[in-house]
C-alpha atoms as a PDB file:
ATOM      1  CA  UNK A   1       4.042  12.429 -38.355  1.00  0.00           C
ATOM      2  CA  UNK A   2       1.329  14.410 -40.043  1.00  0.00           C
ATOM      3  CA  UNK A   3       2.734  17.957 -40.356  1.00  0.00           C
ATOM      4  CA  UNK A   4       5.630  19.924 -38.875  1.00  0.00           C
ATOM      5  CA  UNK A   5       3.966  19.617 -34.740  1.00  0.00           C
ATOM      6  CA  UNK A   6       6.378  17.169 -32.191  1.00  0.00           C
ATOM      7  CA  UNK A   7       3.662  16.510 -29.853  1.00  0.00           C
ATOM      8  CA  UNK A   8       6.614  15.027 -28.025  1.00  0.00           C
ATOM      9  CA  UNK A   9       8.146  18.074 -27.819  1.00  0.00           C
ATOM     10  CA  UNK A  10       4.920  20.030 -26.822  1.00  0.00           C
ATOM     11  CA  UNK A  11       5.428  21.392 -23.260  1.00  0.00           C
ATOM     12  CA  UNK A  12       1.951  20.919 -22.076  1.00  0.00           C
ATOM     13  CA  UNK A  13       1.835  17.686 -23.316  1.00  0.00           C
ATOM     14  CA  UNK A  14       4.890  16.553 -21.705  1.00  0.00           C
ATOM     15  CA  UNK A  15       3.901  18.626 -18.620  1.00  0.00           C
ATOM     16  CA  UNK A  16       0.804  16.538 -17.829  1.00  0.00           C
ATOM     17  CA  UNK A  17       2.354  12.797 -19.103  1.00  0.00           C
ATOM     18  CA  UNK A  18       5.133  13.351 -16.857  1.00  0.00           C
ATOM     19  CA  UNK A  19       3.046  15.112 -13.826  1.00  0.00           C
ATOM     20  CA  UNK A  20       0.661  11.736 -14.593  1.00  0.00           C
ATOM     21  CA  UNK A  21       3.226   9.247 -14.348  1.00  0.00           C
ATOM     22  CA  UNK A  22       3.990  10.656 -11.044  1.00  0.00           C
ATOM     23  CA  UNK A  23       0.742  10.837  -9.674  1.00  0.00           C
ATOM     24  CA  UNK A  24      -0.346   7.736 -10.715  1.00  0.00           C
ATOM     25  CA  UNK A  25       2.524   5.668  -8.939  1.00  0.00           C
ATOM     26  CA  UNK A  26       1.715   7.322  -5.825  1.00  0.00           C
ATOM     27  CA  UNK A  27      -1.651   7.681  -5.777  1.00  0.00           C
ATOM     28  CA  UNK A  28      -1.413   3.139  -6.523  1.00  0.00           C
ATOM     29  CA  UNK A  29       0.715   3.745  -2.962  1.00  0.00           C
ATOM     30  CA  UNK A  30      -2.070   5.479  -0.634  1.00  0.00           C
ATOM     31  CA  UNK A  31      -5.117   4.027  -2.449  1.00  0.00           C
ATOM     32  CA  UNK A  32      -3.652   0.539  -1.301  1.00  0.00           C
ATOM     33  CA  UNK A  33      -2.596   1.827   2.213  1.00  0.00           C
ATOM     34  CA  UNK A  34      -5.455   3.942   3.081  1.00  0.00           C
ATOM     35  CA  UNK A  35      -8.461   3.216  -0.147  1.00  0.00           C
ATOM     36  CA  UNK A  36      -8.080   7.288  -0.912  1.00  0.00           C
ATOM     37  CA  UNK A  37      -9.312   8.413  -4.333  1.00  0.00           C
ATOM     38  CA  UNK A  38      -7.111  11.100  -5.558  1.00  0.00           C
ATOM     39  CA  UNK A  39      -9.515  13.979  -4.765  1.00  0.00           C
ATOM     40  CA  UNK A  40      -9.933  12.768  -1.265  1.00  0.00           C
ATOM     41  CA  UNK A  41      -5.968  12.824  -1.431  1.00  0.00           C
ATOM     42  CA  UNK A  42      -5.918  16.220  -2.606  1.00  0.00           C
ATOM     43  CA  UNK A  43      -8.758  17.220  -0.426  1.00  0.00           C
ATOM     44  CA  UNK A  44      -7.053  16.025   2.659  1.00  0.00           C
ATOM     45  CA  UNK A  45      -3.308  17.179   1.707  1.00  0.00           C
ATOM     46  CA  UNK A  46      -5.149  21.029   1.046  1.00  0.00           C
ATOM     47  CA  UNK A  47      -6.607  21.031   5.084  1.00  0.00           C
ATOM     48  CA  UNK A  48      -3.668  19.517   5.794  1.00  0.00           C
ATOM     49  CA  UNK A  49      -1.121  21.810   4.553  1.00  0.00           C
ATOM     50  CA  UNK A  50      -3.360  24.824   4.810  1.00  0.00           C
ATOM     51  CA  UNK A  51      -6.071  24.487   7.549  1.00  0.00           C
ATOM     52  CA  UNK A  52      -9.330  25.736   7.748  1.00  0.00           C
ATOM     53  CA  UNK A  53     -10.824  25.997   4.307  1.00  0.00           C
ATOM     54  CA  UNK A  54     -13.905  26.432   2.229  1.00  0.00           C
ATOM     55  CA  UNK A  55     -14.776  24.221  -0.401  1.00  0.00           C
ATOM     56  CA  UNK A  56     -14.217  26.511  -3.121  1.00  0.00           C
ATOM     57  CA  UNK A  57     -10.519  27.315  -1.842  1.00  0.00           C
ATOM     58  CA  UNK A  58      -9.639  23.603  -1.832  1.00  0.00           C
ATOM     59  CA  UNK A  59     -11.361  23.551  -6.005  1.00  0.00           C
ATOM     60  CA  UNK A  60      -8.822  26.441  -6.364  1.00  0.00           C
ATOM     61  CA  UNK A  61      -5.945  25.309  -4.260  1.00  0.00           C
ATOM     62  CA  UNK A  62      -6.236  21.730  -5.841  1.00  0.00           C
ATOM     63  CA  UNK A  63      -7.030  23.166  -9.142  1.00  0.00           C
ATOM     64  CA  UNK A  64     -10.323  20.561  -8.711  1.00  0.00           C
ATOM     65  CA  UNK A  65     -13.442  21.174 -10.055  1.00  0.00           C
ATOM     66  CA  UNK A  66     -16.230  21.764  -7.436  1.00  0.00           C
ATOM     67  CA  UNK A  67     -18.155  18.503  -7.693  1.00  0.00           C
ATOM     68  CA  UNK A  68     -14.907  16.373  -7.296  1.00  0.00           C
ATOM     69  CA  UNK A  69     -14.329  18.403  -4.252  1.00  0.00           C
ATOM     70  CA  UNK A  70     -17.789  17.944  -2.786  1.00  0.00           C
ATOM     71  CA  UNK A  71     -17.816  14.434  -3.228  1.00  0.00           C
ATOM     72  CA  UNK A  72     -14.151  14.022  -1.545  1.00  0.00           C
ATOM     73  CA  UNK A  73     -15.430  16.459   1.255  1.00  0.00           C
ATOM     74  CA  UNK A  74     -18.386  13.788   1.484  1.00  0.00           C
ATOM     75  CA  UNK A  75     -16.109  10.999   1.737  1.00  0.00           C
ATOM     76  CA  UNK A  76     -13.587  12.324   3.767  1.00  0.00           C
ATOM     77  CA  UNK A  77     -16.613  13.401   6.400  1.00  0.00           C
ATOM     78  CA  UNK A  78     -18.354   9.825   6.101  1.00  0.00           C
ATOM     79  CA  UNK A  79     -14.597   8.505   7.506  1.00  0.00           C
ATOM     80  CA  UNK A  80     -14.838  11.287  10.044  1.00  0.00           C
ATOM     81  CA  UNK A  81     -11.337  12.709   8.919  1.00  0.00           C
ATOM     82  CA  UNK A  82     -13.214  16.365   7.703  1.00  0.00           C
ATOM     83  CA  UNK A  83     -15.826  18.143   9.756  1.00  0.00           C
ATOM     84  CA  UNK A  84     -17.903  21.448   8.527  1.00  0.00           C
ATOM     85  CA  UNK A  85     -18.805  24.543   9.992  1.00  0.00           C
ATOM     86  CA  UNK A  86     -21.554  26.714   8.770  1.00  0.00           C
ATOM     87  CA  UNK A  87     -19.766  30.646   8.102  1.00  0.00           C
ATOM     88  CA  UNK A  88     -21.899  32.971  10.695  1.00  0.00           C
ATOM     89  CA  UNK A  89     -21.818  35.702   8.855  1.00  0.00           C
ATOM     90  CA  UNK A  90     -23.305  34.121   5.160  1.00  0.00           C
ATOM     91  CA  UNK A  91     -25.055  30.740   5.805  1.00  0.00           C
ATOM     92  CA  UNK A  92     -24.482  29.919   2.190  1.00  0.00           C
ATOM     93  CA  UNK A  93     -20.532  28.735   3.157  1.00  0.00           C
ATOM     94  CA  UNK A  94     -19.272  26.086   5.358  1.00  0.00           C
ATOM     95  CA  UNK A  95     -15.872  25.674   6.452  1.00  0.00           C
ATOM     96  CA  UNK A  96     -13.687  22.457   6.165  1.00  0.00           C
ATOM     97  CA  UNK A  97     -11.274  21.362   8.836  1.00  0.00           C
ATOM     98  CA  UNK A  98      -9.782  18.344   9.412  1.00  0.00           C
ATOM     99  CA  UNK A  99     -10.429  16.386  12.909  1.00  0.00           C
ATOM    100  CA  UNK A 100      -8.169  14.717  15.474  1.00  0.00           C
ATOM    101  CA  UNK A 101      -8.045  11.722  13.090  1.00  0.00           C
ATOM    102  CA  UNK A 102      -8.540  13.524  10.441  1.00  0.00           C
ATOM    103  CA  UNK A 103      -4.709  15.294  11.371  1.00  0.00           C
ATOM    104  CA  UNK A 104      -3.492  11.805  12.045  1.00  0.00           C
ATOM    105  CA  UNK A 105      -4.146  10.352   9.168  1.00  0.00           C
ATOM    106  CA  UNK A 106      -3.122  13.569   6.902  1.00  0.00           C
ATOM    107  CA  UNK A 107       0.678  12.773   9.087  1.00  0.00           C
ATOM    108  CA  UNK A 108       0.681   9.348   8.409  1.00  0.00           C
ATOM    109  CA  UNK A 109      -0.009  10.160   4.679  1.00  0.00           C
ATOM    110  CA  UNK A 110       3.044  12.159   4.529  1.00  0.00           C
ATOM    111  CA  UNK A 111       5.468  10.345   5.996  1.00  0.00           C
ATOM    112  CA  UNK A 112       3.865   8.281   2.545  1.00  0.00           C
ATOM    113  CA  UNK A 113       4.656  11.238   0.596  1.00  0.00           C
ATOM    114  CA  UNK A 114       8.272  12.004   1.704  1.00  0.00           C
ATOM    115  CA  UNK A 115       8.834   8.376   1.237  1.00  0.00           C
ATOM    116  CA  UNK A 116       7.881   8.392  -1.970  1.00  0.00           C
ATOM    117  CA  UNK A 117      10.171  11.879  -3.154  1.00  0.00           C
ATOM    118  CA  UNK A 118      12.781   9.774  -1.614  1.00  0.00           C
ATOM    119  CA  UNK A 119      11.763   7.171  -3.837  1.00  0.00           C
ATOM    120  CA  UNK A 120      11.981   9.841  -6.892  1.00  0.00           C
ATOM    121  CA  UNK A 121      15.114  11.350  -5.968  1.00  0.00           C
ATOM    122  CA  UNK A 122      16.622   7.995  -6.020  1.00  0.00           C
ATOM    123  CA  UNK A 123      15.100   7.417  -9.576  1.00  0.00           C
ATOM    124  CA  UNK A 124      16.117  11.342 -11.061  1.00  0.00           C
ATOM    125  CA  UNK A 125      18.914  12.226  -9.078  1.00  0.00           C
ATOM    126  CA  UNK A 126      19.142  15.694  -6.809  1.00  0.00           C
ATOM    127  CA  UNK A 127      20.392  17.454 -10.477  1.00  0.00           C
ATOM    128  CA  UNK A 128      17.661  15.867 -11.749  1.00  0.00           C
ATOM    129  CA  UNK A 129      14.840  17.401  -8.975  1.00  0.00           C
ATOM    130  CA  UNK A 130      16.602  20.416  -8.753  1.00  0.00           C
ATOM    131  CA  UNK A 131      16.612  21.193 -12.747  1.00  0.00           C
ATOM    132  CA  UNK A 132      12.966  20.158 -12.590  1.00  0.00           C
ATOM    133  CA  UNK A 133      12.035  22.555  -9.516  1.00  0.00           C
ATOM    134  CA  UNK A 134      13.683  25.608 -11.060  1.00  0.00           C
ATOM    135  CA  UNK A 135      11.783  24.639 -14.497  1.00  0.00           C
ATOM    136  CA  UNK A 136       8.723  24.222 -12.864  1.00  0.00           C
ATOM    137  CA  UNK A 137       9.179  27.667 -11.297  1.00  0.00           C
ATOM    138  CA  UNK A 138      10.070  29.407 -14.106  1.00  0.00           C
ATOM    139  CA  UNK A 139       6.915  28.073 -15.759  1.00  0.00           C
ATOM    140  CA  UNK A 140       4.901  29.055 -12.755  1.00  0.00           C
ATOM    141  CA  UNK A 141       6.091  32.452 -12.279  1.00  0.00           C
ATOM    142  CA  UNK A 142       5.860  32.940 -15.695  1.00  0.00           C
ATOM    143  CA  UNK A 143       2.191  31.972 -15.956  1.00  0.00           C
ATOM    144  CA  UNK A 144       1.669  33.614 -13.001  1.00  0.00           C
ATOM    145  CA  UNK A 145       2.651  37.149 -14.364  1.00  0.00           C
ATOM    146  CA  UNK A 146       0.155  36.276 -17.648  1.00  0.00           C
ATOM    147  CA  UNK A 147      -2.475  35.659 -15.379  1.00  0.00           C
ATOM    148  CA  UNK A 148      -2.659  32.040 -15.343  1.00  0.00           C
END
């Protein structure tokens, strides 16, 4: 070790390798069931959980940049799981919704999900999740009251 710094003991760093780990292993799950990329996942889980949407509030929801966004909005529209409505007051924004299948296949991808928390509370243990979900929110709230 060069210096006095534990990377391993960095919280940011162990933030995003853990938050990785995660995602990875269950992103393997619905890219084999379904061929999603993860911003089409994300894309889809944002309309999902929140309906109607612009692009821009899925980047910010999904904390995505804007081209990963447009290009899952793309994709997700080419499967016919998305559709877009032009705003009628300013021209300039179009609204994202999901579709009949669109719906369907944003259920059938969280009956994925829950099986897959099961899957993690199995592997960390409910004093496990629930020590992580009140660290997470004290980090959150936290940030939150900085600003971000």
């Amino acid at each position: 070790m060069i210096g006095d710094f534990d990377l391993e003991q960095f919280l940011p760093f162990r933030l995003n390798r853990a938050a990785e780990f995660i995602a990875l292993r269950f992103a393997a799950a619905y890219k084999a069931k379904y061929g999603l990329t993860r911003p089409e996942w994300r894309t889809l889980a944002a309309l999902g959980s929140s309906g109607r949407m612009t692009a821009k509030e899925v980047g910010v929801h999904s904390t995505m940049h804007k081209t990963k966004v447009s290009r899952a909005v793309f994709a997700l529209e080419e499967r016919r799981w998305l559709k877009r409505a032009q705003d009628e007051d300013d021209r300039r924004v179009e609204h994202l919704e999901l579709t009949v299948a669109g719906v369907k296949a944003y259920r059938d991808l969280t009956r994925l999900a829950r099986d897959y928390s099961a899957e993690l509370l199995d592997l960390v243990g409910q004093d496990g999740l629930l020590a992580l979900s009140s660290g997470l929110l004290a980090v959150e709230e936290a940030m939150a009251k900085r600003g971000g």
